[in-house]
Protein backbone atom coordinates (compact mmCIF):
# COMPACT_ATOMS: atom_id res chain seq x y z
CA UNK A 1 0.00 0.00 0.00
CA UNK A 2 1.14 3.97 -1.10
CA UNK A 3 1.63 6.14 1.83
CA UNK A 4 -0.04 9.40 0.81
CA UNK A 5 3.41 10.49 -0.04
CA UNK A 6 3.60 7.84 -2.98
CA UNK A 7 0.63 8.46 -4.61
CA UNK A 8 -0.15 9.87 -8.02
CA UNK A 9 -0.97 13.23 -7.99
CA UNK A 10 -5.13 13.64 -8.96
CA UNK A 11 -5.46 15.26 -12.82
CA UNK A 12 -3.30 15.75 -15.83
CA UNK A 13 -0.29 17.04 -16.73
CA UNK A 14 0.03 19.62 -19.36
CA UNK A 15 2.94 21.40 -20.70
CA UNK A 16 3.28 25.48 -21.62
CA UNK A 17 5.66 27.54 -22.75
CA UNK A 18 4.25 30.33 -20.67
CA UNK A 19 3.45 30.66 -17.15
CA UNK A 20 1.23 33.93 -15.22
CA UNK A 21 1.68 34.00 -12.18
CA UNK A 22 -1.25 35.70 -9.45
CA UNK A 23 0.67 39.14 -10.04
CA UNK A 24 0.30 39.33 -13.68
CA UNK A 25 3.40 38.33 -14.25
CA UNK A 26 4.51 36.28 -17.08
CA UNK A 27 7.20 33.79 -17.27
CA UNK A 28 8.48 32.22 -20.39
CA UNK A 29 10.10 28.76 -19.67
CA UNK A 30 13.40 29.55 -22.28
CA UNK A 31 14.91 32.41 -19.93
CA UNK A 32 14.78 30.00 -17.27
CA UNK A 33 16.67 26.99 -19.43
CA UNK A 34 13.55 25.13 -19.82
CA UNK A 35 11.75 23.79 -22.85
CA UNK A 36 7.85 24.25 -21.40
CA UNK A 37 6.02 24.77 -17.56
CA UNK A 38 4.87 21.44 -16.09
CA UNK A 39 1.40 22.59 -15.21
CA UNK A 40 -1.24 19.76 -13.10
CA UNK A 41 -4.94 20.39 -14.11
CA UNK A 42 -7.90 18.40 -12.59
């Protein structure tokens, strides 16, 4: 048995090249050496 630890996380798992964050702010994953955000959506 999974401890809750272990377990997959609920939803999917999309990829974006952009990211907003709650300011307003957006991030693009290339200045940050990355080829897309891992974002989870229920």
């Amino acid at each position: 048995m999974k401890t809750k630890d272990e377990r997959e996380p609920e939803g999917t798992l999309i990829f974006r090249r952009y990211r907003r964050l709650p300011n307003g702010r957006v991030l693009d994953a290339h200045e940050y050496g990355l080829k897309a955000w891992p974002i989870r959506v229920k």
